[in-house]
Protein backbone atom coordinates (compact mmCIF):
# COMPACT_ATOMS: atom_id res chain seq x y z
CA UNK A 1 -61.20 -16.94 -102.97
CA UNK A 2 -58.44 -14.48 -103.73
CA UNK A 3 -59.38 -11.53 -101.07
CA UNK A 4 -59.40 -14.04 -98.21
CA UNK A 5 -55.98 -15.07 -98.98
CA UNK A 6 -54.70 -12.27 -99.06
CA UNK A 7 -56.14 -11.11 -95.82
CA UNK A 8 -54.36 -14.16 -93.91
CA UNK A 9 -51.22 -13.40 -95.81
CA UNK A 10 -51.61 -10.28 -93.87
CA UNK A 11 -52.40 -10.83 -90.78
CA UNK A 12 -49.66 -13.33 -91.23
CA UNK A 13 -46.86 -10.45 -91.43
CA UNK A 14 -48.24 -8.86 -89.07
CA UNK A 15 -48.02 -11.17 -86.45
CA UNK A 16 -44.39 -12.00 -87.50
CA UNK A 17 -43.13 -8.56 -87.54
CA UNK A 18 -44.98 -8.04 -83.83
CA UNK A 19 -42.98 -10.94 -82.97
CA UNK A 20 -39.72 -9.78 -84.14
CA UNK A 21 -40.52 -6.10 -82.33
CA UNK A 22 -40.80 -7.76 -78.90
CA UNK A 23 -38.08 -10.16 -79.14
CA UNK A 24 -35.57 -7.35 -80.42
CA UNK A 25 -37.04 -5.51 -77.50
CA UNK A 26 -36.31 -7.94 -74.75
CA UNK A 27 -32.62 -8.74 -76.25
CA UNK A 28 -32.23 -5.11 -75.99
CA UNK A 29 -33.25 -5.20 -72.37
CA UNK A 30 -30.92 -8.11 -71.37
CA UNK A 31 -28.13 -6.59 -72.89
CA UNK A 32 -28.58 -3.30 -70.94
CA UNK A 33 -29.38 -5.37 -67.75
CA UNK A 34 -25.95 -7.09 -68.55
CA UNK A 35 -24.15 -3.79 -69.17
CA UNK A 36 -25.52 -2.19 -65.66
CA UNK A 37 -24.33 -5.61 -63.58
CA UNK A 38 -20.64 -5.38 -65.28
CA UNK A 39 -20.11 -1.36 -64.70
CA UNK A 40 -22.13 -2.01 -60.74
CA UNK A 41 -19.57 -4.82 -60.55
CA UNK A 42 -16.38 -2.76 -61.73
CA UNK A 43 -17.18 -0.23 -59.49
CA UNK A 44 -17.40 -2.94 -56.50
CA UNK A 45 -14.07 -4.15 -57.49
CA UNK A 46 -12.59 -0.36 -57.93
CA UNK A 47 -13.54 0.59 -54.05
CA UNK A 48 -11.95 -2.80 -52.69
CA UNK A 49 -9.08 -2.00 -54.30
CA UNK A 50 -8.71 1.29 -52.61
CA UNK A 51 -10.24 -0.15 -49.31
CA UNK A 52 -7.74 -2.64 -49.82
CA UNK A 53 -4.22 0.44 -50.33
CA UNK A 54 -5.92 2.45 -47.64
CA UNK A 55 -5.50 -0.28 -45.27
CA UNK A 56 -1.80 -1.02 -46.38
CA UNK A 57 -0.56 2.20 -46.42
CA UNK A 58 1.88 2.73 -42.79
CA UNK A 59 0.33 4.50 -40.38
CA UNK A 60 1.35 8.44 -39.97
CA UNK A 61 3.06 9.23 -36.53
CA UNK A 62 0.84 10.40 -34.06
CA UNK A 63 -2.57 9.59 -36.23
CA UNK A 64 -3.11 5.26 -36.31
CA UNK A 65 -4.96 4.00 -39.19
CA UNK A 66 -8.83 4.30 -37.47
CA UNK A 67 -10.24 1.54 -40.15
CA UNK A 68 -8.12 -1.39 -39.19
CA UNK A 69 -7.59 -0.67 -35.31
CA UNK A 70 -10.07 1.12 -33.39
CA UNK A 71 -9.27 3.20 -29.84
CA UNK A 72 -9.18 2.21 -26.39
CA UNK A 73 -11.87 4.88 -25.74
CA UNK A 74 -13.93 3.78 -28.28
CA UNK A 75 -14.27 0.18 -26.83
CA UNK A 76 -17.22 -0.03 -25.34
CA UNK A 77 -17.49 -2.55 -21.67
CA UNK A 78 -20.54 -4.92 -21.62
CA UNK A 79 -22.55 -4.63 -18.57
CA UNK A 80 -21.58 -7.87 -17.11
CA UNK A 81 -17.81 -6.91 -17.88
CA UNK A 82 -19.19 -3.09 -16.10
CA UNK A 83 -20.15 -5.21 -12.93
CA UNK A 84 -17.23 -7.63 -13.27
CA UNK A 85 -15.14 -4.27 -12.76
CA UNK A 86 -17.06 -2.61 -9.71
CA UNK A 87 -16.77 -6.37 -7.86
CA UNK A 88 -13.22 -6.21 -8.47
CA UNK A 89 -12.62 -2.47 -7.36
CA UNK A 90 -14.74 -3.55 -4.14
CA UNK A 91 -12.68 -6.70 -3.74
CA UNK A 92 -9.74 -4.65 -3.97
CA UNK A 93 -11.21 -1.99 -0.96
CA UNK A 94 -12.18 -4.20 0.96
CA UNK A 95 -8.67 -6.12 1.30
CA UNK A 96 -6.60 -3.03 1.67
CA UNK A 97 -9.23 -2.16 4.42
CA UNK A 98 -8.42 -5.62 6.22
CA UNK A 99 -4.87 -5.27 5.95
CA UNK A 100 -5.45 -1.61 7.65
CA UNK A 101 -7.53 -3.06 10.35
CA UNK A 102 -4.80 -6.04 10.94
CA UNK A 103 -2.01 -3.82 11.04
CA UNK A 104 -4.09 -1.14 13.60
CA UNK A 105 -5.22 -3.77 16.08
CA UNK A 106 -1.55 -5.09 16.13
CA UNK A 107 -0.35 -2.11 17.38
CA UNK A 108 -3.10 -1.65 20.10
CA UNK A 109 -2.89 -4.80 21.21
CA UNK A 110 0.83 -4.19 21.60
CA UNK A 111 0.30 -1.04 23.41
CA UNK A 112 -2.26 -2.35 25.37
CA UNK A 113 0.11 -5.31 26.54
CA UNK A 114 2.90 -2.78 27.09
CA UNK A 115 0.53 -0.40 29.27
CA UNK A 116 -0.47 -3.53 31.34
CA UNK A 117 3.19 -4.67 32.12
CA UNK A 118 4.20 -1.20 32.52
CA UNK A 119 1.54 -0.69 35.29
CA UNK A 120 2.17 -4.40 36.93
CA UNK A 121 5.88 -3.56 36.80
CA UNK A 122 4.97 0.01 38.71
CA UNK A 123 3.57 -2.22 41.69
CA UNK A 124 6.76 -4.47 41.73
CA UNK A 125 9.37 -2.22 40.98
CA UNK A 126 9.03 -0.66 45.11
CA UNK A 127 9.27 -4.00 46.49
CA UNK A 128 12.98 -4.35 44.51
CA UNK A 129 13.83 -1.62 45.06
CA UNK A 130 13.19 -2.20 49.10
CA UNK A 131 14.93 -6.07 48.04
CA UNK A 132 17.76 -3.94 47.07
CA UNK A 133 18.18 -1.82 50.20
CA UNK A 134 17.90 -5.03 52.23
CA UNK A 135 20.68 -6.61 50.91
CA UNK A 136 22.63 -2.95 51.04
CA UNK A 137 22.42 -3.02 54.79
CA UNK A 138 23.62 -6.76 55.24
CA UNK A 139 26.96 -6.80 57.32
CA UNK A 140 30.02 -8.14 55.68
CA UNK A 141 30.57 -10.86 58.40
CA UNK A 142 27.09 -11.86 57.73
CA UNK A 143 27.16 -12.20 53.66
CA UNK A 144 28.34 -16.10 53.85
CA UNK A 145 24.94 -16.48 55.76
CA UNK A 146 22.60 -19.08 53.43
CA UNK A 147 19.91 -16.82 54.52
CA UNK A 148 21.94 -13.80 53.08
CA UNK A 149 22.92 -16.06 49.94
CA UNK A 150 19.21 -17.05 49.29
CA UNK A 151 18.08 -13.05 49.49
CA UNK A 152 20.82 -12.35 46.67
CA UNK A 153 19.82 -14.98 44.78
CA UNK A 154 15.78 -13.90 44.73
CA UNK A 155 17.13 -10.80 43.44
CA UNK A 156 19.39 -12.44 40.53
CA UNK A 157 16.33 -13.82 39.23
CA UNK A 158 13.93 -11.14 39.58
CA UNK A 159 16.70 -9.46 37.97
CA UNK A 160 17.14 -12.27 35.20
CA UNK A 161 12.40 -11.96 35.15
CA UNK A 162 12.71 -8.36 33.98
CA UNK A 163 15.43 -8.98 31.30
CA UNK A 164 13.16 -11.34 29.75
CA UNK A 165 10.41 -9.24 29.76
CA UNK A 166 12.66 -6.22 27.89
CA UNK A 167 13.11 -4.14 30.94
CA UNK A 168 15.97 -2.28 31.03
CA UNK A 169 17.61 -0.47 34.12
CA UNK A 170 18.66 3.41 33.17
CA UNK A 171 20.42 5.88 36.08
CA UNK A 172 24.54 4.84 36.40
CA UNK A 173 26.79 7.05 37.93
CA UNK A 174 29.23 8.92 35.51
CA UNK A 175 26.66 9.20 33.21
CA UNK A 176 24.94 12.71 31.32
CA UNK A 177 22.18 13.95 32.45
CA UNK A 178 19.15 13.24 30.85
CA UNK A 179 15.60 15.12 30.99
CA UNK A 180 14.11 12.04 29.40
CA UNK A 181 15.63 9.19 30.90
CA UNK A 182 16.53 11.49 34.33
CA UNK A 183 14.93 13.24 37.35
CA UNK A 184 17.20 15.57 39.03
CA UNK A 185 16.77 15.86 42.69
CA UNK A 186 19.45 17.60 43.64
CA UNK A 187 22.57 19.22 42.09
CA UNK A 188 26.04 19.37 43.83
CA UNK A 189 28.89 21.95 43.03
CA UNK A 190 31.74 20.04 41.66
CA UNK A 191 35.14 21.47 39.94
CA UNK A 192 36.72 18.22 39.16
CA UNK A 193 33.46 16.78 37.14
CA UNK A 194 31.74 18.19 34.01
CA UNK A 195 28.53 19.56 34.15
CA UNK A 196 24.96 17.59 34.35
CA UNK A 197 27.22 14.52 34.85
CA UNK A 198 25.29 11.81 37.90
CA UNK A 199 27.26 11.71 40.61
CA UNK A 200 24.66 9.40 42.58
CA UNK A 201 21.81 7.30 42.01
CA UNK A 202 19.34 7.68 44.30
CA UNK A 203 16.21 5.10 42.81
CA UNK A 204 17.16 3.34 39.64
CA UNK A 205 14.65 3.91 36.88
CA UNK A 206 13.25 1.13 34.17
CA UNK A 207 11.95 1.42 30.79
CA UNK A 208 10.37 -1.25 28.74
CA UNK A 209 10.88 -0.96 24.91
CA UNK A 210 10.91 3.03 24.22
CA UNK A 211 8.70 3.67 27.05
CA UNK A 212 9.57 4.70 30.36
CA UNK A 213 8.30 2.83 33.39
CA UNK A 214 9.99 4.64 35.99
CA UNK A 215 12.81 7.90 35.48
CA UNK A 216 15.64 7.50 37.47
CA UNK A 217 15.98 9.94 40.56
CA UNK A 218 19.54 11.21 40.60
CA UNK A 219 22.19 14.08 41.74
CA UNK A 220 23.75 15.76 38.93
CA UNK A 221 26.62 17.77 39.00
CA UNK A 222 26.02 21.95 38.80
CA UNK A 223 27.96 24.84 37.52
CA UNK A 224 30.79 25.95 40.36
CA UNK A 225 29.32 28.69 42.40
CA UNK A 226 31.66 31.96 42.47
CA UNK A 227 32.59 31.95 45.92
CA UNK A 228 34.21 28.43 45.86
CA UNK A 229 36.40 29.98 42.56
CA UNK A 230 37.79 32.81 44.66
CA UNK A 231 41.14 32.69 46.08
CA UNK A 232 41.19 32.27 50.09
């Protein structure tokens, strides 16, 4: 009965001392696991830290801090804000296109109204200026006529028509000669006048705004010839 005791006595310390080795063993492996998560976690807290100065240091001139604020450039559109671009671009085209097209038929449609009264006025201008030569011609003794009277007063208000319509009458005598305005028919030698001044108006001419309807035929005054300088 003695050798089996002994045996379990044994196995007995065995066991325990297998025990002991593994438990020892696994506190050893929780300590280490616990010593890895504290240095992993120091380290953590050691790069916010600097993260953390980085962004609080002041920017250097000329170079802006690229981890807190990031570049125009390097803002990147979406697609819809892409298209939302290109419709606006277009938008914008396509008004400053209308305004052009506004702003060009104005001024043909004012040039074509202009041309049109210009040529009507061509037509009518001959028949006042034949008015005008009528009433020239009347005889004193006759101008208290109400025949007379009713002749001067059609030609008031065709007069008072082409006012309202902006057309002006251009040829007076006294006036300089002008190429523009002017059409010289005939020059006269005069020493007691200045040269190119109108001595006569032989047809009146019209304009209507800056263009010219009709130039005004006149006589115009010319350099003295040599022969009417010399002594007699």
């Amino acid at each position: 009965m003695e050798r089996p005791i002994r045996l379990y006595t044994a196995e007995n310390s065995l066991k325990r001392w297998a025990i002991s080795s593994i438990g020892s063993r696994s506190c050893d492996g929780r300590e280490e696991e616990k010593e890895g998560a504290m240095q992993q976690n120091e380290q953590e807290q050691e790069e916010l830290k600097r993260l953390q100065q980085t962004a609080e240091q002041p920017e250097q001139e000329g170079e802006p801090n690229s981890a807190v604020v990031l570049a125009p450039e390097e803002q990147q559109l979406t697609p819809e804000q892409q298209k939302a671009e290109e419709y606006l671009d277009l938008l914008r085209r396509t008004q400053a296109d209308f305004v052009n097209y506004r702003r060009r038929m104005g001024q043909e449609q004012a040039e074509g109204r202009i041309a049109a009264q210009s040529e009507l006025l061509s037509h009518l201008l001959p028949v006042l200026d034949d008015l005008g030569r009528a009433l020239g011609a009347i005889p004193p003794e006759l101008a208290t006529d109400p025949w007379v009277q009713g002749l001067f007063l059609m030609a008031r208000r065709l007069t008072g028509l082409l006012d309202q319509l902006g057309v002006q009458r251009i040829g007076a005598p006294g006036e300089l000669f002008d190429p523009r305005w002017h059409e010289a028919i005939t020059t006269e030698a005069r020493a007691d006048v200045p040269e190119g001044t109108i001595l006569h108006v032989a047809q009146p001419g019209y304009v209507l705004g800056e263009r010219i309807v009709r130039p005004a035929q006149v006589v115009v005054t010319g350099a003295p010839s040599a022969k009417s300088d010399a002594p007699t």
